[in-house]
C-alpha atoms as a PDB file:
ATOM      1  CA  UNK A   1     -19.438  -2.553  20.635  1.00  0.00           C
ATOM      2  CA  UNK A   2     -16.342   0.077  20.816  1.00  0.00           C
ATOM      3  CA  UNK A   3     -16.992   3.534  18.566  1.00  0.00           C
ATOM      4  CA  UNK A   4     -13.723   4.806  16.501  1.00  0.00           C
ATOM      5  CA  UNK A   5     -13.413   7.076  19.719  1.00  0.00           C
ATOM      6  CA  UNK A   6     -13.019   4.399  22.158  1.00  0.00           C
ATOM      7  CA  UNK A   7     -10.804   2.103  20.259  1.00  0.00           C
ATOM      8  CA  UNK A   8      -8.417   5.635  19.751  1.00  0.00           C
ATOM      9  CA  UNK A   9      -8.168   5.571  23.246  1.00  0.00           C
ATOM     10  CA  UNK A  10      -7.278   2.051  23.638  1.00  0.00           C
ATOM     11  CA  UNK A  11      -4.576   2.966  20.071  1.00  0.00           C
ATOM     12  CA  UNK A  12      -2.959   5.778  22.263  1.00  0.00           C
ATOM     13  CA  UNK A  13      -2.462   3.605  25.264  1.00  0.00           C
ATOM     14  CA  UNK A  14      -0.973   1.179  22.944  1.00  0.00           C
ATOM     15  CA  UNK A  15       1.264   3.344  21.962  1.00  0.00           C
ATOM     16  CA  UNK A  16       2.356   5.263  25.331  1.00  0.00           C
ATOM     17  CA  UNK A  17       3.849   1.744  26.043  1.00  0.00           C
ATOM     18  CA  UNK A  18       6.833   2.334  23.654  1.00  0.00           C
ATOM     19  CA  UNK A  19       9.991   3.944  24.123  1.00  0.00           C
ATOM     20  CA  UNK A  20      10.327   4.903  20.625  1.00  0.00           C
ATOM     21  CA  UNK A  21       9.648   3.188  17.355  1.00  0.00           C
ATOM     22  CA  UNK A  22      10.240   2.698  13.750  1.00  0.00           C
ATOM     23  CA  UNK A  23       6.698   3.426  11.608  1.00  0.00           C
ATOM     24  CA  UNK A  24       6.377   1.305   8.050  1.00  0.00           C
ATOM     25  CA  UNK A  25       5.136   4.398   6.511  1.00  0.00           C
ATOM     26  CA  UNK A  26       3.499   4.359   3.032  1.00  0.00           C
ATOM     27  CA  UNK A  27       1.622   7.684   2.604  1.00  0.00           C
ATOM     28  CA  UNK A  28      -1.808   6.028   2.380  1.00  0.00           C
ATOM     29  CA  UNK A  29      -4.884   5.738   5.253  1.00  0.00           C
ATOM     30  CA  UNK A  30      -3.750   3.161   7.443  1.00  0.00           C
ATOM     31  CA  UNK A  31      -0.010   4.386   7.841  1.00  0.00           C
ATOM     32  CA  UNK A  32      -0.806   8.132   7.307  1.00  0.00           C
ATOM     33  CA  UNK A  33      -3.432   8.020  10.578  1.00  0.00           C
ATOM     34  CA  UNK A  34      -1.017   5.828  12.730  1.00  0.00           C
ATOM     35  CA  UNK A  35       1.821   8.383  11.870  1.00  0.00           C
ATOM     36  CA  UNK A  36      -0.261  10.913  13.310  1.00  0.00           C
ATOM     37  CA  UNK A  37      -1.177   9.483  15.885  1.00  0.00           C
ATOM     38  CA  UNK A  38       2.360   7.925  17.100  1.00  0.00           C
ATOM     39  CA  UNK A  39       3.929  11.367  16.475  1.00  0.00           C
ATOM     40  CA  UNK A  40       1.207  12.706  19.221  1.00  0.00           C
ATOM     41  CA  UNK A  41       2.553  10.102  21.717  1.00  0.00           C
ATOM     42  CA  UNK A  42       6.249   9.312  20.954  1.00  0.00           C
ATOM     43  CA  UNK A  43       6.952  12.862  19.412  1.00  0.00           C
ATOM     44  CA  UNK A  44      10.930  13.022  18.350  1.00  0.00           C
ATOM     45  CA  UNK A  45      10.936   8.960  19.347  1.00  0.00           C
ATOM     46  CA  UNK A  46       9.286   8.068  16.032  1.00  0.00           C
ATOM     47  CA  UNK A  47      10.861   7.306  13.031  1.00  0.00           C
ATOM     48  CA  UNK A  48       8.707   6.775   9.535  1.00  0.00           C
ATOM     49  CA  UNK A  49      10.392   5.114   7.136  1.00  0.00           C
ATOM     50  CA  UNK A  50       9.447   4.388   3.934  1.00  0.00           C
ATOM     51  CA  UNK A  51      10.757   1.633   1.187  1.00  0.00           C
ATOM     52  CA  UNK A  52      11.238   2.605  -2.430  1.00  0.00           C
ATOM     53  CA  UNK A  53      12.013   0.585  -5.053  1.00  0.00           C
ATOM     54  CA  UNK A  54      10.338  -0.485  -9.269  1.00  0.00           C
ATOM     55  CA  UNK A  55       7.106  -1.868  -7.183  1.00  0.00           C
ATOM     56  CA  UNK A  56       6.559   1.467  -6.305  1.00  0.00           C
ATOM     57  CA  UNK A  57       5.564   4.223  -8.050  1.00  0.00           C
ATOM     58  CA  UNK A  58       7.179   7.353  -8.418  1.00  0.00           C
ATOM     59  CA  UNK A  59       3.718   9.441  -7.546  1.00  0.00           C
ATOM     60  CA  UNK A  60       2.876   7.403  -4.162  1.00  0.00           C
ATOM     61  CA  UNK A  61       6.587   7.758  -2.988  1.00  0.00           C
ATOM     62  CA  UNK A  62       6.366  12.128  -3.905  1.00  0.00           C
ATOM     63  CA  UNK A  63       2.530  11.868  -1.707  1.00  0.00           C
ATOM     64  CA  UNK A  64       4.372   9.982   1.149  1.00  0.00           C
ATOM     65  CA  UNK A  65       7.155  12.465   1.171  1.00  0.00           C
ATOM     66  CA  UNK A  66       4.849  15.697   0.934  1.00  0.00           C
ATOM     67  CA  UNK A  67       2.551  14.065   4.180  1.00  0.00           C
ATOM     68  CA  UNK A  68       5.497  12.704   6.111  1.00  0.00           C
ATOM     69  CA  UNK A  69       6.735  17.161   5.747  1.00  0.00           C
ATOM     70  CA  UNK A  70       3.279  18.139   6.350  1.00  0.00           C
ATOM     71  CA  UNK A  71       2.587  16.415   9.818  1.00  0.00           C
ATOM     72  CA  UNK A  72       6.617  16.658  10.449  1.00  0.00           C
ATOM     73  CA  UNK A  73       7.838  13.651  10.912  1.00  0.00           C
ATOM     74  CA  UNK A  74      11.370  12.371  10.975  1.00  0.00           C
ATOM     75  CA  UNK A  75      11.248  10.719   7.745  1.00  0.00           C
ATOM     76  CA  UNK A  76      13.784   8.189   5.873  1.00  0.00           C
ATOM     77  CA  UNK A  77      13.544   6.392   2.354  1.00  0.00           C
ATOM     78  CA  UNK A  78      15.728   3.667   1.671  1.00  0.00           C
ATOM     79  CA  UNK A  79      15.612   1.789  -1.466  1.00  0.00           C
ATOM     80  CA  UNK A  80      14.708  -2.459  -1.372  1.00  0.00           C
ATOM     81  CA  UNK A  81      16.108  -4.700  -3.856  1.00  0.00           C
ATOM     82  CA  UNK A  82      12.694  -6.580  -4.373  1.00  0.00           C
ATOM     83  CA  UNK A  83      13.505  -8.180  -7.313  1.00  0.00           C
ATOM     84  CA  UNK A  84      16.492  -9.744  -6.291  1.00  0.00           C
ATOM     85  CA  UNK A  85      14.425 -12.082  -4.423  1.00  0.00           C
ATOM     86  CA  UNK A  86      13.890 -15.063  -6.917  1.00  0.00           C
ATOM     87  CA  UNK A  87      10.708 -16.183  -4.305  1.00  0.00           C
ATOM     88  CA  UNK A  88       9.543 -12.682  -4.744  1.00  0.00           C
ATOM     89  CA  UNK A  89       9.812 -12.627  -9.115  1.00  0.00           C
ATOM     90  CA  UNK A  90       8.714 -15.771  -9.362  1.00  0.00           C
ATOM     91  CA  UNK A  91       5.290 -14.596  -8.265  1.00  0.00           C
ATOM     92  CA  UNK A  92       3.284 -17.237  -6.264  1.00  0.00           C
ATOM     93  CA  UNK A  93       0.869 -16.859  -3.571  1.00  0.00           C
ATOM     94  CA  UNK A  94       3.348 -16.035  -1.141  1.00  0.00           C
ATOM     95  CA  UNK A  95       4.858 -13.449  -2.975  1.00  0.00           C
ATOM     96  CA  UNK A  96       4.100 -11.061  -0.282  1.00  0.00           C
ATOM     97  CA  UNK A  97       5.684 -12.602   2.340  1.00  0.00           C
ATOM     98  CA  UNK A  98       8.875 -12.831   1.133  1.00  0.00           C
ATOM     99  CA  UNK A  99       8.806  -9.362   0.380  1.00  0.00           C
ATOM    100  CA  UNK A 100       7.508  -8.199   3.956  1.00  0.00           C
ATOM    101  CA  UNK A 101      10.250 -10.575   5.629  1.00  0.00           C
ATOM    102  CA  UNK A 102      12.574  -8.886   4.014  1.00  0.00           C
ATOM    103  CA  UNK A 103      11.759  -5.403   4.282  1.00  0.00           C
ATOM    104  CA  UNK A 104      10.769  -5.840   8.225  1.00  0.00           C
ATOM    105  CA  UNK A 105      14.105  -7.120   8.709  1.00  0.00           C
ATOM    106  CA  UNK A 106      15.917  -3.725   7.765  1.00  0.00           C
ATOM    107  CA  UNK A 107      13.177  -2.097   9.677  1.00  0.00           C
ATOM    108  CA  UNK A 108      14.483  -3.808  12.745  1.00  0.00           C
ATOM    109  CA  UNK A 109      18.177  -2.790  11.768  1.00  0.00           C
ATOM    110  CA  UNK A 110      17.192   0.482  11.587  1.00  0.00           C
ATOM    111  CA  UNK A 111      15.184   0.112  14.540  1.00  0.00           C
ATOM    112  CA  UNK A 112      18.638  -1.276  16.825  1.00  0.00           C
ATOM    113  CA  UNK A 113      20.372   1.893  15.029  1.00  0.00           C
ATOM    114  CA  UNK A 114      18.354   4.339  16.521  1.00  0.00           C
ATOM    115  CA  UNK A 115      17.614   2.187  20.059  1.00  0.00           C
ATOM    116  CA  UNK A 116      13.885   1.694  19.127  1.00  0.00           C
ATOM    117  CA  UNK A 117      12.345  -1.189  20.662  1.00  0.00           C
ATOM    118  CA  UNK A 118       9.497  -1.508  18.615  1.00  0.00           C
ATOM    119  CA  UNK A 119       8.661  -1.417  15.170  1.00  0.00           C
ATOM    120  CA  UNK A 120       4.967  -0.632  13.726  1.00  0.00           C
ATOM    121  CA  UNK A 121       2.895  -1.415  10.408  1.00  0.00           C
ATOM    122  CA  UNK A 122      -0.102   0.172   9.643  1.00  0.00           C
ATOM    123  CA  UNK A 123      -2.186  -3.263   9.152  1.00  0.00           C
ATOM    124  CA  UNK A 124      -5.937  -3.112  10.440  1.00  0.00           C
ATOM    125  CA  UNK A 125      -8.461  -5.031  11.902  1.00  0.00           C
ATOM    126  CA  UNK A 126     -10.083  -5.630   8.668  1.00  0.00           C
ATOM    127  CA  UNK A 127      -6.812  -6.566   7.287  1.00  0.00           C
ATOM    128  CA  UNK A 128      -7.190 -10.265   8.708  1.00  0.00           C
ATOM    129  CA  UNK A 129      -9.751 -11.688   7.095  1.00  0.00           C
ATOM    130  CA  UNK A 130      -7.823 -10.884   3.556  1.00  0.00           C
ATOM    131  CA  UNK A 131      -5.530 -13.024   1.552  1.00  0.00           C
ATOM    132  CA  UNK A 132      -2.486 -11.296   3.216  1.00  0.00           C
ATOM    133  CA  UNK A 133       1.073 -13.178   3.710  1.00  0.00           C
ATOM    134  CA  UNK A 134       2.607 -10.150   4.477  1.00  0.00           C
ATOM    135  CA  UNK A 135       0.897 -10.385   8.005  1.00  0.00           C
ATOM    136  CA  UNK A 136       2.532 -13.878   8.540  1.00  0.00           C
ATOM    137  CA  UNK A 137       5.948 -12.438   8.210  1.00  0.00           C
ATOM    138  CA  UNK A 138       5.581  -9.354  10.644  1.00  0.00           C
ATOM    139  CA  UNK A 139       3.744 -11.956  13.169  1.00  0.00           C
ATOM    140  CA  UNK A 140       7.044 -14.269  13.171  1.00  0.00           C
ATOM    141  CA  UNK A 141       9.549 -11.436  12.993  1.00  0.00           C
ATOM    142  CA  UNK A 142       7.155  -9.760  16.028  1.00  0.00           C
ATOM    143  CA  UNK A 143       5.894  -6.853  14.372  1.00  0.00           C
ATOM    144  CA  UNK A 144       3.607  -5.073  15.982  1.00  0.00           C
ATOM    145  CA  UNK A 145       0.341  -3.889  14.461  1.00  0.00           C
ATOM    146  CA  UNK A 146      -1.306  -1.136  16.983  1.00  0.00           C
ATOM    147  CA  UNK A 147      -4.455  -0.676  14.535  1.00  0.00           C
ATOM    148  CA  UNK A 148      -5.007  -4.209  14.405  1.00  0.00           C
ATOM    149  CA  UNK A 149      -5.001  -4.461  18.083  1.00  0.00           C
ATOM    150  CA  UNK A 150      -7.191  -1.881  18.823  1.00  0.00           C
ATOM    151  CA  UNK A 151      -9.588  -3.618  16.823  1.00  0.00           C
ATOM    152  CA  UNK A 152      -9.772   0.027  14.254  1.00  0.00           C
ATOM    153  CA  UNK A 153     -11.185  -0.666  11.125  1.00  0.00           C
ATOM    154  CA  UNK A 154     -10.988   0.961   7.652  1.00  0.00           C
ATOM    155  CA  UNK A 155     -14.254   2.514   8.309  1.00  0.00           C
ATOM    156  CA  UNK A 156     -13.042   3.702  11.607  1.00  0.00           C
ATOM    157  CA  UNK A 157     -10.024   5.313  10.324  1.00  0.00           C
ATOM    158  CA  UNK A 158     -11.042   7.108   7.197  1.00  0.00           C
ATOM    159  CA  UNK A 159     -13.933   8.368  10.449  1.00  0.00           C
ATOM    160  CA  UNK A 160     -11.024   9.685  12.772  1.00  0.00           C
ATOM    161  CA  UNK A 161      -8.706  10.703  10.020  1.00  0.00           C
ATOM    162  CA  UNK A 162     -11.441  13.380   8.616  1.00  0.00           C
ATOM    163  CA  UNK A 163     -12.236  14.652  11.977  1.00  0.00           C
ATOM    164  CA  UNK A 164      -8.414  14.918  12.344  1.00  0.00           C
ATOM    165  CA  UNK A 165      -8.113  17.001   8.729  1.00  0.00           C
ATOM    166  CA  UNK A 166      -5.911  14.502   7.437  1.00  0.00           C
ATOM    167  CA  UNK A 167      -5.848  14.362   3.547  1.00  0.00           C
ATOM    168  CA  UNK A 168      -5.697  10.784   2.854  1.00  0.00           C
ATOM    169  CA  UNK A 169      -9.140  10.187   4.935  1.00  0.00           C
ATOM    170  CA  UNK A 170     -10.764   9.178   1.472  1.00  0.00           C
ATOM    171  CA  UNK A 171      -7.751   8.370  -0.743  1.00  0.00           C
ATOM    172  CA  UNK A 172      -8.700   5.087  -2.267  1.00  0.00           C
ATOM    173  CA  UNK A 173      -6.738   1.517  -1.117  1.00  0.00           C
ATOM    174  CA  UNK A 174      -3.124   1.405  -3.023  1.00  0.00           C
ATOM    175  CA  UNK A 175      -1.073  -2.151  -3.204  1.00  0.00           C
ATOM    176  CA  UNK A 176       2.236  -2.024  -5.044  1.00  0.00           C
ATOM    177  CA  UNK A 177       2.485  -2.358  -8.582  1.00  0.00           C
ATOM    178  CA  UNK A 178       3.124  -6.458  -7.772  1.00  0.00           C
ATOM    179  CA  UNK A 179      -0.434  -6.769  -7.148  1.00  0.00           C
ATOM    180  CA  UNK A 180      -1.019  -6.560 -11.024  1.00  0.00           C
ATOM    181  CA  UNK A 181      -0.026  -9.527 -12.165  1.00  0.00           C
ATOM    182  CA  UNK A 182      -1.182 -12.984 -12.113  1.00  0.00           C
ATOM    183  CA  UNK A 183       0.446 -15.460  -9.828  1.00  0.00           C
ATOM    184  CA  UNK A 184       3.016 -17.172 -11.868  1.00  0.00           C
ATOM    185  CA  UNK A 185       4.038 -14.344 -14.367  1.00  0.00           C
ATOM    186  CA  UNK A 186       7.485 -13.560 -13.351  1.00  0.00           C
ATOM    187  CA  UNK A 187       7.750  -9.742 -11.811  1.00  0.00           C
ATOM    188  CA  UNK A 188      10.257  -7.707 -14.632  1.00  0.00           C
ATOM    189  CA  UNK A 189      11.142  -4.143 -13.777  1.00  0.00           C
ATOM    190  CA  UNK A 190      10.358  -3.728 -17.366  1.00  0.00           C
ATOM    191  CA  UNK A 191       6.576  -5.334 -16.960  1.00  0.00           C
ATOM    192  CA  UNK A 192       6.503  -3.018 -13.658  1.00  0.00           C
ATOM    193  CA  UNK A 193       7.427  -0.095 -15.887  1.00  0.00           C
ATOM    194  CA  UNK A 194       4.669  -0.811 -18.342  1.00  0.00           C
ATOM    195  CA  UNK A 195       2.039  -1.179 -15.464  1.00  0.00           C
ATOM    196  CA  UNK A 196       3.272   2.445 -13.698  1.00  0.00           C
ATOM    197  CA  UNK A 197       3.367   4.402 -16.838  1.00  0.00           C
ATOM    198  CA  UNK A 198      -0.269   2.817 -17.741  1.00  0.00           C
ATOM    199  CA  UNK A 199      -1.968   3.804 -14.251  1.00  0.00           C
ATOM    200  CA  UNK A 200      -0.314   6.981 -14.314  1.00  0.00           C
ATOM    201  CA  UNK A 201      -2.080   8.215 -17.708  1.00  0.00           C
ATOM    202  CA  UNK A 202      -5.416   7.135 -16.140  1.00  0.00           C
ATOM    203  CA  UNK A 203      -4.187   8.838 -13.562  1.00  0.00           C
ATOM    204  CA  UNK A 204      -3.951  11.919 -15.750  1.00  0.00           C
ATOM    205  CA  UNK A 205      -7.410  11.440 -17.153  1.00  0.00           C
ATOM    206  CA  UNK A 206      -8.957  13.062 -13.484  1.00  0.00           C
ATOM    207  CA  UNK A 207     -10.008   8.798 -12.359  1.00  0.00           C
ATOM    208  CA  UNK A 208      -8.645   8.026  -9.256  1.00  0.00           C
ATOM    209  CA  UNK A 209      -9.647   4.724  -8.291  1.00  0.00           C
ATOM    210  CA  UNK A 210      -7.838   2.033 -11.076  1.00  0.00           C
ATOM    211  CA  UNK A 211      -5.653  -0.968 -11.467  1.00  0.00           C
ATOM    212  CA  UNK A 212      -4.474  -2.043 -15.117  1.00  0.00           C
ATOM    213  CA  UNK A 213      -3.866  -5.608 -14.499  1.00  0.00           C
ATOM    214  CA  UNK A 214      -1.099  -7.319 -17.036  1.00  0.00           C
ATOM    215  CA  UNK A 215      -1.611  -9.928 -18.822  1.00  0.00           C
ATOM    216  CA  UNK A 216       0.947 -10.763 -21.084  1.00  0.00           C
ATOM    217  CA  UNK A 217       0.554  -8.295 -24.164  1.00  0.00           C
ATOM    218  CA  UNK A 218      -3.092  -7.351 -22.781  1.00  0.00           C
ATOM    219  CA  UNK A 219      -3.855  -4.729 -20.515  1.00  0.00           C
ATOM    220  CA  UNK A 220      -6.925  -5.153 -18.374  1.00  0.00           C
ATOM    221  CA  UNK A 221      -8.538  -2.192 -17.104  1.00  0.00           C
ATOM    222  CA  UNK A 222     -10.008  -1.981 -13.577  1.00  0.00           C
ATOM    223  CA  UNK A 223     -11.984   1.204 -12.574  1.00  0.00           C
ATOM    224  CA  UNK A 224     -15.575   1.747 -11.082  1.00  0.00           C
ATOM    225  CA  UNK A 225     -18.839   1.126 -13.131  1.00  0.00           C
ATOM    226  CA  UNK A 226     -19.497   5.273 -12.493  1.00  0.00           C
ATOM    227  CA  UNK A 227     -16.425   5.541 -14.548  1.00  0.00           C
ATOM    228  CA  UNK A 228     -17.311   3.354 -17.539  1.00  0.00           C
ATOM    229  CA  UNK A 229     -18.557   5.807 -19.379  1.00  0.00           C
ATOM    230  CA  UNK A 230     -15.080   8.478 -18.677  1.00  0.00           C
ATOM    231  CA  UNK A 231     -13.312   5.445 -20.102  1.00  0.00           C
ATOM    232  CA  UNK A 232     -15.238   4.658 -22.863  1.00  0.00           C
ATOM    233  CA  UNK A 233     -15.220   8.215 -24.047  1.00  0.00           C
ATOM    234  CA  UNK A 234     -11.747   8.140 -23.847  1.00  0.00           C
ATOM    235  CA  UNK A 235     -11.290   4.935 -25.285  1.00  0.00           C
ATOM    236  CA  UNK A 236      -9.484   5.467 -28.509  1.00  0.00           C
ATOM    237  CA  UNK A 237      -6.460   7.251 -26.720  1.00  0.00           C
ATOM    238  CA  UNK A 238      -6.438   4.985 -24.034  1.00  0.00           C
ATOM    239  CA  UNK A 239      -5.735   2.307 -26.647  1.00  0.00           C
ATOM    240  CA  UNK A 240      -3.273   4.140 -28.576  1.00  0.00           C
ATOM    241  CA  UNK A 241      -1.287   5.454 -25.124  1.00  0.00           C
ATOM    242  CA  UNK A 242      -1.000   1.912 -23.726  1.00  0.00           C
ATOM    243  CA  UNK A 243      -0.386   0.082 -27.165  1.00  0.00           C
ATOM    244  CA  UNK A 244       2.613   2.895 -27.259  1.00  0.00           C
ATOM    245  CA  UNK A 245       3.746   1.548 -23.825  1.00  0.00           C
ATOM    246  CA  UNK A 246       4.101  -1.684 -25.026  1.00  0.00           C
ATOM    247  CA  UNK A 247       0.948  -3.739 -24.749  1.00  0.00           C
ATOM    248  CA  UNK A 248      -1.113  -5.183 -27.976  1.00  0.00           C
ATOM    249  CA  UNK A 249      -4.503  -5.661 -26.028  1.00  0.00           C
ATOM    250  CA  UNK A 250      -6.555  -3.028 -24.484  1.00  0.00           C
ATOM    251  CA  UNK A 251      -9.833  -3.888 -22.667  1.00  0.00           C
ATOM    252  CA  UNK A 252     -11.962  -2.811 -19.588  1.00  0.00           C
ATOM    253  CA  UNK A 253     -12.829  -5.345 -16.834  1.00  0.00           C
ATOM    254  CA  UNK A 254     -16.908  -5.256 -17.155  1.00  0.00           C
ATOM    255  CA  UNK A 255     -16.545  -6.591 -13.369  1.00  0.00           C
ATOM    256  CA  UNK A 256     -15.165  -2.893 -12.442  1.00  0.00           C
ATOM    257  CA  UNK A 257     -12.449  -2.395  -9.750  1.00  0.00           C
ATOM    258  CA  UNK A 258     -12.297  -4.915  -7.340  1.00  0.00           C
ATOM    259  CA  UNK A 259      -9.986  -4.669  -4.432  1.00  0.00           C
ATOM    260  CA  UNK A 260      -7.073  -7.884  -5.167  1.00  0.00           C
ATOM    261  CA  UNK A 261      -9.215  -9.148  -7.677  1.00  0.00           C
ATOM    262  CA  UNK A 262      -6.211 -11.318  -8.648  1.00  0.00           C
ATOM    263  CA  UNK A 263      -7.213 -13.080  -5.679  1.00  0.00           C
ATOM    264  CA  UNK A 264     -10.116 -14.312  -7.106  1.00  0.00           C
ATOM    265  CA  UNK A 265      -8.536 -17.566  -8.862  1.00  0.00           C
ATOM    266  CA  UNK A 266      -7.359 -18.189  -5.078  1.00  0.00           C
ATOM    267  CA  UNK A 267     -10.554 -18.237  -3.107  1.00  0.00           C
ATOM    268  CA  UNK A 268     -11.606 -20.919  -6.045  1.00  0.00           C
END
């Protein structure tokens, strides 16, 4: 079986097939270690690029912005219209891939702009085996996914991006502010709004791994066991901050954080 060394190898040779490419580039572990990595190989022939839009919110974009500086990359944000996409608000299953086809499309304009033949998402080898529609769209559109066929893991990368220094090598697994809802609930920028200002508050309270999944007027609360008790200690402002953001209903998942937990009515 291939160590995180050897399948870096095989990630560079990947790479030193391209002429020059156009990098999805989100700030967090998976996109953060191939931007490094890419800007080794293709130097000035990369371009990150990341999308911005109400899915996203404003603290990840101001992390991907401060990294993309840091390892100095050529770096452009360009703003998605999301919720223009009735297949995307109406929220089903799907709901991903309608938002990947989309935004790989102007990848590939941008892409042709710039003469890049290629153009690369951070997507893993673990990545697979998830409830991810977003990988259908890249596959027919002919994304390519370098991590993914290199056969790099999670585990592998948060390995290689602490032996390169790299600060995201233990940030905790982000999906966009989408992911909160259950399938069904139509996506509102207002609902979105709710959801950001929410997670950034628990944000504020020093946790760093949460999701507040909405539920109508209720606000469920994701966050490890170990921080039950930082929570419940906290619990009266909690309730009074997110009842003042709108919702009625405050309560903690006794589950904890699970990874797309609103999955979990799939896989049944």
């Amino acid at each position: 079986m291939k160590g995180s060394t050897d399948k870096l190898l095989i990630l560079k040779d990947i790479l030193k097939e391209c002429r020059g490419a156009v990098l999805s580039f989100s700030g967090g572990v998976d996109s953060t270690f191939l931007a490094r990595v890419a800007r080794d190989v293709l130097g000035g022939r990369l371009l990150a690029v990341t999308v911005f839009s109400a899915i996203h919110p404003q603290r990840e974009l101001k992390e991907a912005q401060t990294i993309a500086q840091q390892l100095g990359l050529k770096h452009l944000v360009i703003a998605s219209e999301e919720l223009s996409n009735e297949k995307f608000v109406a929220n089903s299953p799907d709901r991903c891939y309608h938002c990947k086809k989309e935004m790989f499309g102007i990848f590939q304009d941008i892409a042709r702009e710039h003469g890049f033949p290629w153009v690369l998402d951070g997507s893993n080898f673990d990545d697979q085996f998830d409830h991810r529609p977003g990988i259908q769209a890249g596959d027919e559109l002919g994304i390519i996914s370098p991590l993914k066929e290199a056969g790099l893991t999670k585990e592998n990368i948060r390995e290689l991006s602490r032996e390169m220094g790299l600060p995201t090598w233990d940030k905790p697994s982000f999906a966009c502010l989408a992911s909160r809802f259950p399938y069904g609930e139509r996506i509102t920028e207002e609902k979105l709004s709710m959801v950001e200002e929410a997670e950034d508050y628990l944000c504020s309270l020093g946790i760093n791994i949460f999701r507040v999944r909405h539920h109508g007027d209720l606000a469920r609360i994701e966050v490890p066991r170990k921080d039950f008790l930082h929570i419940m200690e906290r619990s009266a402002d909690i309730d009074k901050r997110l009842c003042t953001i709108g919702y009625r209903y405050v309560a903690l998942d006794l589950k904890g954080f699970r990874s797309g937990s609103m999955n979990e009515v799939l896989k049944k």
